[in-house]
Protein backbone atom coordinates (compact mmCIF):
# COMPACT_ATOMS: atom_id res chain seq x y z
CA UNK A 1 80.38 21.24 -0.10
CA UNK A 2 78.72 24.21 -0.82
CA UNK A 3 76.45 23.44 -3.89
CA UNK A 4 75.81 20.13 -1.50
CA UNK A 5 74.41 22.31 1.43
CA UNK A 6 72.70 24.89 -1.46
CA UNK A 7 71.02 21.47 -3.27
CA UNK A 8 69.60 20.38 0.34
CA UNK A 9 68.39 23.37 1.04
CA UNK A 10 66.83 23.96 -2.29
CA UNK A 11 65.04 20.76 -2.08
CA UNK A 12 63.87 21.01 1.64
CA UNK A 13 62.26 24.02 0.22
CA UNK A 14 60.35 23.09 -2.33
CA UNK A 15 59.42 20.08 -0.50
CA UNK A 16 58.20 22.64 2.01
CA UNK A 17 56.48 24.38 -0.80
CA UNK A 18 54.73 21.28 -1.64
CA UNK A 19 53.64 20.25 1.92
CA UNK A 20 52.39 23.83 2.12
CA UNK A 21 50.46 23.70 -1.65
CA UNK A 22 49.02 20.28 -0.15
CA UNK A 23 47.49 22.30 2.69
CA UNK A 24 46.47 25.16 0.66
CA UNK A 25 44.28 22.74 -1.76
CA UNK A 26 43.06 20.66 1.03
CA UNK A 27 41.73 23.91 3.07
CA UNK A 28 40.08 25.07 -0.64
CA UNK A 29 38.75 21.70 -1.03
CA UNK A 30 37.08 21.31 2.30
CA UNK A 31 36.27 24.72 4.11
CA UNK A 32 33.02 25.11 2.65
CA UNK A 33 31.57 22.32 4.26
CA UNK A 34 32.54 23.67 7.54
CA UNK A 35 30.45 25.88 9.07
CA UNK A 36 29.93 27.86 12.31
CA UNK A 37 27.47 27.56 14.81
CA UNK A 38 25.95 30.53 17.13
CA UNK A 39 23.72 28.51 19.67
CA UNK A 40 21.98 30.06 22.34
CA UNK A 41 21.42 27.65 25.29
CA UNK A 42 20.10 26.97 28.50
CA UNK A 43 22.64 28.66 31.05
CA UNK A 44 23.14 26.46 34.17
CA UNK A 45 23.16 28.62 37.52
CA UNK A 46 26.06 28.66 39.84
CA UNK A 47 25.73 27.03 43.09
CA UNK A 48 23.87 28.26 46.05
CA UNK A 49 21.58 30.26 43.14
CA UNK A 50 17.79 30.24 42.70
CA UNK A 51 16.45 30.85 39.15
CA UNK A 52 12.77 30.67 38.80
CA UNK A 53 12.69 31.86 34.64
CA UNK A 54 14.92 30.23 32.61
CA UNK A 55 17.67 32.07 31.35
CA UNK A 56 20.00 31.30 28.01
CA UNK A 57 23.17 32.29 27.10
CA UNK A 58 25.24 32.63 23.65
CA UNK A 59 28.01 30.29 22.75
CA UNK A 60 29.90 29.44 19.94
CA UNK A 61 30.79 26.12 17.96
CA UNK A 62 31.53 24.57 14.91
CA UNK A 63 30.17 21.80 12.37
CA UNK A 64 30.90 19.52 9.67
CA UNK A 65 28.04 19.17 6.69
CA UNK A 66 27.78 15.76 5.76
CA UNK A 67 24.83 15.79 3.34
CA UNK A 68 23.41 17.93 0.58
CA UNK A 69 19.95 17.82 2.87
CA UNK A 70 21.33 19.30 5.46
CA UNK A 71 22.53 17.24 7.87
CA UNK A 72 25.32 18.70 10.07
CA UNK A 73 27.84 16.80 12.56
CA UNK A 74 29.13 18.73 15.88
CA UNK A 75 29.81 17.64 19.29
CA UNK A 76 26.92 17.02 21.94
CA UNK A 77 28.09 20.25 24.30
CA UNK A 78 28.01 22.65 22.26
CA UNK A 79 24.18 21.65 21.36
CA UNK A 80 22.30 19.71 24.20
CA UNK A 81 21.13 22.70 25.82
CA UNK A 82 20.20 24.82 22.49
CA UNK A 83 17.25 26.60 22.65
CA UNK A 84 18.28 28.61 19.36
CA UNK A 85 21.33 27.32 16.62
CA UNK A 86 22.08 29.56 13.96
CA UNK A 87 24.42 28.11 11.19
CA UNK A 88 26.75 30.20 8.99
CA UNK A 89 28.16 28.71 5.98
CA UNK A 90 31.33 29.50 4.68
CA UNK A 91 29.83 31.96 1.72
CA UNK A 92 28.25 33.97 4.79
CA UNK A 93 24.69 32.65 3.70
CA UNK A 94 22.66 31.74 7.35
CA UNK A 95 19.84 29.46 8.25
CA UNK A 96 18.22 27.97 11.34
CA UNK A 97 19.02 24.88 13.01
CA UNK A 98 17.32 22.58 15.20
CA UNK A 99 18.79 19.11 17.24
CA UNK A 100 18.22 16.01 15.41
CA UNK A 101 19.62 13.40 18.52
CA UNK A 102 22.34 14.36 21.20
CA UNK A 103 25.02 11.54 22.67
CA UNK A 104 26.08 13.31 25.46
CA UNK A 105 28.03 10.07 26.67
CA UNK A 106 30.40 9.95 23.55
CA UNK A 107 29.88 14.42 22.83
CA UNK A 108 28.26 13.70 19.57
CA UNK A 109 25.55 15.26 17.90
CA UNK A 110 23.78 15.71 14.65
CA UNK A 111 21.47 18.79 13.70
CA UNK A 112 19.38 19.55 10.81
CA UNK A 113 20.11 23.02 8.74
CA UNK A 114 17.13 24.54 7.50
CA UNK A 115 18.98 25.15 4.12
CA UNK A 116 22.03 24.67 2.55
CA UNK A 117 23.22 26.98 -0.19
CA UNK A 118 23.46 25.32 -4.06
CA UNK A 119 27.14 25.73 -3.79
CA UNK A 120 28.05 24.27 -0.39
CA UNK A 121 29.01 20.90 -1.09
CA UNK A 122 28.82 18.43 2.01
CA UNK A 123 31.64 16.49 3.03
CA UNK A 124 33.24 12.72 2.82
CA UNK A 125 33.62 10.64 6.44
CA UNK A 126 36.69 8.71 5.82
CA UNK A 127 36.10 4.64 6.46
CA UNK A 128 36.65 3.24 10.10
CA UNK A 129 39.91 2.48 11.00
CA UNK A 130 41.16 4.85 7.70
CA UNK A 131 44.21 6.78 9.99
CA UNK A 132 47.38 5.97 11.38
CA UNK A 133 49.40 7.82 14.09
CA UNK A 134 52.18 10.05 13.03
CA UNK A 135 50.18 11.09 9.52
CA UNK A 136 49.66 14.79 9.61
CA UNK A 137 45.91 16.00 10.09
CA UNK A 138 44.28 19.26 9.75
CA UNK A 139 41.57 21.15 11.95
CA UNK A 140 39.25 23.57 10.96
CA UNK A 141 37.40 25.58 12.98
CA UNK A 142 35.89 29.04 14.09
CA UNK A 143 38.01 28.90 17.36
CA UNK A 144 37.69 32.44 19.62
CA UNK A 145 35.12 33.03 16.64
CA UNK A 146 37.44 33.40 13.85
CA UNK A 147 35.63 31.74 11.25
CA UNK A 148 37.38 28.76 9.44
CA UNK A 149 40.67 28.81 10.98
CA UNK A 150 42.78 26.42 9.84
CA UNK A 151 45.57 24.77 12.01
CA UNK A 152 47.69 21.59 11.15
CA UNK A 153 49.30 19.10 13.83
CA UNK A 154 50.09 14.88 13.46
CA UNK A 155 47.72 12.57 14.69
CA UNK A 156 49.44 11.28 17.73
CA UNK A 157 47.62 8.72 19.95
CA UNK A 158 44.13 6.82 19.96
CA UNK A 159 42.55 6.30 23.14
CA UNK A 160 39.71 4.07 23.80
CA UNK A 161 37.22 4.15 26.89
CA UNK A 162 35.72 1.88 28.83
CA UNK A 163 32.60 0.16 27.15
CA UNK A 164 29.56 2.19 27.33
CA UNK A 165 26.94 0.32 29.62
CA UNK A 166 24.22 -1.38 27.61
CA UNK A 167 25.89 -1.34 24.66
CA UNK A 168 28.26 -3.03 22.92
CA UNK A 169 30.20 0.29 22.07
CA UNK A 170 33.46 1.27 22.77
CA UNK A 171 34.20 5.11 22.38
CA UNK A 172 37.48 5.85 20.54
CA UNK A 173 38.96 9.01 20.78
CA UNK A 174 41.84 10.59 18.45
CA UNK A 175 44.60 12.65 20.19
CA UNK A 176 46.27 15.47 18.22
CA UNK A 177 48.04 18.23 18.63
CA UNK A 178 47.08 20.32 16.37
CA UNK A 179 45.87 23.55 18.06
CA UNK A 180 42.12 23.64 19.33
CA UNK A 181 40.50 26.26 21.40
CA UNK A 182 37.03 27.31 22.13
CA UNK A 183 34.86 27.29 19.17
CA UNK A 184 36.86 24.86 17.35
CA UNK A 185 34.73 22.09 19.16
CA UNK A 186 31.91 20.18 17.31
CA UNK A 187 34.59 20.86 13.97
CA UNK A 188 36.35 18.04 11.66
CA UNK A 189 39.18 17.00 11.51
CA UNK A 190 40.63 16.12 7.84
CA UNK A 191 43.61 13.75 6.94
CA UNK A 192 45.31 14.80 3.91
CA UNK A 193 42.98 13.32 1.41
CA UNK A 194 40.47 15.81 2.96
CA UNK A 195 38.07 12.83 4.40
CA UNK A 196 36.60 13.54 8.09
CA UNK A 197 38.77 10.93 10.34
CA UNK A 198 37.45 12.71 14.09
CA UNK A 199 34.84 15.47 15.40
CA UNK A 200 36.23 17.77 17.64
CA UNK A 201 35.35 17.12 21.44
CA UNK A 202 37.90 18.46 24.06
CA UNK A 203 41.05 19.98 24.58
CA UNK A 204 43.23 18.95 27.92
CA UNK A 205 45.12 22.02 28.95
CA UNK A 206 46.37 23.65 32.60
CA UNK A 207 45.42 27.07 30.90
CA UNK A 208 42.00 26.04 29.05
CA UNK A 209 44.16 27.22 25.69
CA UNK A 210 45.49 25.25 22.33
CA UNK A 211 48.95 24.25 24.16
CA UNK A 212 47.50 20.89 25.57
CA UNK A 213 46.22 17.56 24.10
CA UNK A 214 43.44 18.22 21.46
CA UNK A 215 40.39 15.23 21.62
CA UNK A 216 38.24 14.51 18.77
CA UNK A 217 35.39 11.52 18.44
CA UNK A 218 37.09 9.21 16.25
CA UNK A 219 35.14 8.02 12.64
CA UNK A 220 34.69 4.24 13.74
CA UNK A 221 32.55 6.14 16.82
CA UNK A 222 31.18 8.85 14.44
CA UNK A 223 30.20 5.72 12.02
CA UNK A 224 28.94 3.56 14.59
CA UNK A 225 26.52 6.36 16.37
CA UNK A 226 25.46 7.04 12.97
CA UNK A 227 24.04 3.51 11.87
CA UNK A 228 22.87 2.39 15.04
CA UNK A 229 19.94 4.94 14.64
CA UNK A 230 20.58 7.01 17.43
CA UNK A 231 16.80 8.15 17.76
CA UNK A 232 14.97 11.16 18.26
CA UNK A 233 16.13 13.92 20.58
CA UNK A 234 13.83 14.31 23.44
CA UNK A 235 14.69 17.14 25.19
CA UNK A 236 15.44 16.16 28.61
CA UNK A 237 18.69 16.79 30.54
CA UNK A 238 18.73 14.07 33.09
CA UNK A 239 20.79 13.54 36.28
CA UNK A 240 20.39 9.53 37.27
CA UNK A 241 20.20 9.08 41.15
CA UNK A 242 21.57 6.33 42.69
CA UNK A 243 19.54 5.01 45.33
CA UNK A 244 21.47 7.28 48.37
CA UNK A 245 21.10 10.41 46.40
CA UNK A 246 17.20 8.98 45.58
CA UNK A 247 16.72 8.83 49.10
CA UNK A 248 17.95 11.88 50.31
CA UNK A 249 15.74 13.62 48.27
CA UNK A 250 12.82 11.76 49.52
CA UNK A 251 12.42 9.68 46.70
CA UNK A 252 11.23 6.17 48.12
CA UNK A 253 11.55 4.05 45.18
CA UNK A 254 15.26 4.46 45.32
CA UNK A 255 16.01 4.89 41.49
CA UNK A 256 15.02 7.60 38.71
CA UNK A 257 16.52 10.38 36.89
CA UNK A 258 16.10 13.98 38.13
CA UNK A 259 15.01 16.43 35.14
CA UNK A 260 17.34 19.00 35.46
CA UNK A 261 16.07 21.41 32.31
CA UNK A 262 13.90 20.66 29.73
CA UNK A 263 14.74 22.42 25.86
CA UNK A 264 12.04 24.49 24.48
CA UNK A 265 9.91 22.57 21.32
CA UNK A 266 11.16 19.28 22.46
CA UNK A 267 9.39 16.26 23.20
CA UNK A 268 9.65 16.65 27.22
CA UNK A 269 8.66 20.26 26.69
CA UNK A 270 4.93 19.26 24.72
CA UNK A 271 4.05 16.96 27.48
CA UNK A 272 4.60 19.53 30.38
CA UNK A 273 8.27 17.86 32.09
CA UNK A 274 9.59 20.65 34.59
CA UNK A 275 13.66 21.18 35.20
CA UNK A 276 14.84 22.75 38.35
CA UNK A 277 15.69 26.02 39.60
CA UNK A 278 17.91 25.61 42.96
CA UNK A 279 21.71 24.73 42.53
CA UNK A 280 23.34 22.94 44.66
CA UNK A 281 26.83 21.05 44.60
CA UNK A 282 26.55 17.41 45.32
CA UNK A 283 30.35 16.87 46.03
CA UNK A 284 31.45 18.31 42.91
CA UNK A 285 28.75 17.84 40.88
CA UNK A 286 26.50 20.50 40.09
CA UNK A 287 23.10 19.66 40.12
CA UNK A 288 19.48 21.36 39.64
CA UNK A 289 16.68 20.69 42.82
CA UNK A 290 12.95 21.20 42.36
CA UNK A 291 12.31 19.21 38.89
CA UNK A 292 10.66 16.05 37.76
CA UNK A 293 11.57 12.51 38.90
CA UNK A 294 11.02 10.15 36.09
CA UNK A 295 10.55 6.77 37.09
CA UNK A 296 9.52 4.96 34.36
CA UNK A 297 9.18 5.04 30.44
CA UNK A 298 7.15 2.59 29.05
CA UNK A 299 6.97 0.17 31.80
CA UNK A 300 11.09 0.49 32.05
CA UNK A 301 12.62 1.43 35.04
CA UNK A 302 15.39 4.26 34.69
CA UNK A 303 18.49 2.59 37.58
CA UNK A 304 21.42 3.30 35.90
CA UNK A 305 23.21 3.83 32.88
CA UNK A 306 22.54 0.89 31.19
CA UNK A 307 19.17 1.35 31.38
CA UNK A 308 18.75 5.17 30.30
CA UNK A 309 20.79 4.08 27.42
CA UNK A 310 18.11 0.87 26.34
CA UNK A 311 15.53 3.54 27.02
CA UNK A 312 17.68 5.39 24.63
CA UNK A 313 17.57 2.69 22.15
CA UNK A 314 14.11 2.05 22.35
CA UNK A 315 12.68 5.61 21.94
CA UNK A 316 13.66 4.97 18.47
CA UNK A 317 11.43 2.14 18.03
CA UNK A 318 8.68 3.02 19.11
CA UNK A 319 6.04 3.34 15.63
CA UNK A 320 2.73 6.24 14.96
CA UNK A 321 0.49 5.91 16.85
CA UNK A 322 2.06 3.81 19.96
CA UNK A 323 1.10 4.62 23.36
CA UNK A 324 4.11 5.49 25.97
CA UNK A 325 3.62 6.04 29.39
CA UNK A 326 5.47 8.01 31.39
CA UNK A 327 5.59 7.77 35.28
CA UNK A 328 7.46 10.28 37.91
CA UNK A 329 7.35 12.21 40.84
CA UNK A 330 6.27 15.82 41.08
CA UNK A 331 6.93 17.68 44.68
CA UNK A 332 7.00 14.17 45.81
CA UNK A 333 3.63 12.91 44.67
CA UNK A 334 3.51 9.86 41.80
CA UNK A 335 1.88 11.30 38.18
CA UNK A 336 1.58 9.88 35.03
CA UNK A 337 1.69 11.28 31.48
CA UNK A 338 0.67 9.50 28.42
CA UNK A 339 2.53 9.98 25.03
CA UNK A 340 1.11 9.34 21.80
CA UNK A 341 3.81 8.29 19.09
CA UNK A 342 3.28 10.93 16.26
C-alpha cells in the first residue's frame, strides 16, 4: 500500500510538473506580444459639475499585437476617450499610439503602434469556434500595473447577447475564471497552444476585484469585427436621444445624437464638433449638456441604434474626394458642415 500511495503521488507530481512546464513555455512563447498601454483620456465630470476646459486623466490597459506593422488589439474602454496612448512592449522599448476604429457596443478596439521592435513577434488569433469549456486558458496582463502578469483559470461558460441592431452580429462573450483586475482589460487570452481565443472586456465582481466572473470578447466576435471593415474612427462620443429626451432638450425634430466629447486630432475635432461641459444624471445615466446635436450624416437620419450603426458601416465607404454633409443643432439653431473625403 505504501509504494501504491508513493507511485500516485510521484506521478501526480510530475504530471504537475508538466502542467506547470506547459505554462512556463506558453508564457515564454507569448508574453512578448503583449504589451501595456498608458492612455491618457478624456475624464468625464461627476454630476451636478461644470467643466468649461477639458480635462484628461491617466489610465492603464493592456493589448495584444497581432501584426508585425503594428497593429494592436485591446478593448474599446480603455481607448475611446484617448487623447494620448503610450505602448510598452515587453523588452521595455516604447512608442506612440493612436485609435485605428473603436466598437464601443461589443468593447473592441484596434490601435496602430508607431513601431514595433525587430524582436517582438506579433501574435496568432486562434480560428472561430477553436475552444471548448472546461479546457484551461491563460490571461496575461499588466493588472494594478504589474506588467505581464500571468494568471491561469478554465474556460467556463460562453454567453451570447442579443443581436446587435442593424447588423447581423451576435456578440459572444467567453466566461473564465481566471483572475482579472484593472489593467488586465483590453489583454488576450491564450488556450494552451498559445493562440488568442478572447480579448479581455469585464470582470463581474461585488468588490470590483479578480474573485468574480472574468468577460473577454470571444475570437468568432474578434474575427467578425475584424473583416467586416470596421471603418475609420471618428472621434465622436455620442449619446442617441430618443424622441422624449430630444424634446426635453428642445430639440424639435425628435431624434439625433448629443456629442458628448469630441477626441483631439480626430475627424469630429478638424471640422469644429463641440462636446459638453454640464453633467447631469438622466436617471442613472450620466450624460454631458451644452454640445452638438447631430441630425444627419449624409442625408441619414441618426434615430436609433440601428441607424448610428449603418452610419457606422457606411463611413467606411465613403471614397477621396466624396462630399459628406453633416447637419445638427448648435444652442438650438440648425448648421451644416461639409466634409471632404481625404
Amino acid at each position: 500500500m505504501l509504494r501504491i500511495a508513493l507511485f500516485i503521488l510521484v506521478s501526480s507530481c510530475s504530471l504537475f510538473s508538466f502542467a506547470e512546464n506547459g505554462v512556463q513555455k506558453l508564457f515564454k512563447a507569448v508574453n512578448n506580444g503583449v504589451v501595456e498601454l498608458h492612455v491618457k483620456a478624456l475624464t468625464q465630470p461627476e454630476p451636478g459639475q461644470v467643466k468649461y476646459r477639458v480635462s484628461t486623466a491617466d489610465s492603464l490597459g493592456s493589448g495584444a499585437l497581432i501584426s508585425q506593422e503594428g497593429r494592436i488589439l485591446t478593448a474599446a474602454h480603455v481607448v475611446d476617450r484617448a487623447t494620448e496612448i503610450e505602448v510598452i512592449f515587453a523588452d521595455g522599448s516604447k512608442t506612440s499610439g493612436h485609435v485605428v476604429w473603436v466598437d464601443a457596443l461589443i468593447d473592441l478596439a484596434m490601435i496602430q503602434a508607431a513601431h514595433v521592435p525587430s524582436k517582438i513577434k506579433p501574435l496568432k488569433l486562434a480560428k472561430t469556434g477553436d475552444y471548448d469549456i472546461g479546457e484551461q486558458v491563460v490571461v496575461i496582463g499588466a493588472p494594478y500595473g504589474v506588467s505581464h502578469s500571468l494568471s491561469v483559470g478554465y474556460l467556463s461558460g460562453v454567453r451570447d447577447r442579443e443581436q446587435i441592431p442593424g447588423s447581423t452580429l451576435i456578440p459572444r462573450f467567453l466566461q473564465t475564471d481566471a483572475a482579472i483586475n484593472k489593467g488586465n482589460s483590453g489583454g488576450p487570452m491564450f488556450n494552451l497552444d498559445g493562440d488568442i481565443i478572447g480579448i479581455v472586456s469585464y470582470i463581474l465582481s461585488n468588490t470590483g476585484g479578480s474573485n468574480g466572473l472574468g468577460f473577454v470578447v470571444s475570437i468568432d466576435t474578434v474575427r467578425t469585427v475584424i473583416d467586416s471593415d470596421p471603418g475609420v474612427f471618428s472621434g465622436f462620443i455620442p449619446q442617441l436621444l430618443d424622441e422624449k429626451l430630444a424634446k426635453a432638450l428642445n430639440n424639435s425634430y425628435g431624434y439625433g445624437m448629443l456629442v458628448q466629447q469630441v477626441i483631439p486630432g480626430t475627424l469630429a475635432d478638424k471640422m469644429g464638433f463641440r462636446g459638453g461641459n454640464i453633467n447631469i444624471l438622466v436617471g442613472r445615466t450620466p450624460m454631458l449638456l451644452g454640445g452638438d446635436i447631430l441630425l444627419t450624416v449624409g442625408g441619414h437620419q441618426l434615430r436609433d441604434i440601428e441607424s448610428a450603426v449603418k452610419l457606422k458601416k457606411r463611413m467606411s465607404t465613403y471614397a477621396k474626394g466624396d462630399k459628406v454633409e453633416f447637419r445638427f443643432l448648435r444652442d438650438g439653431v440648425e448648421k451644416k458642415k461639409l466634409w471632404i473625403v481625404e
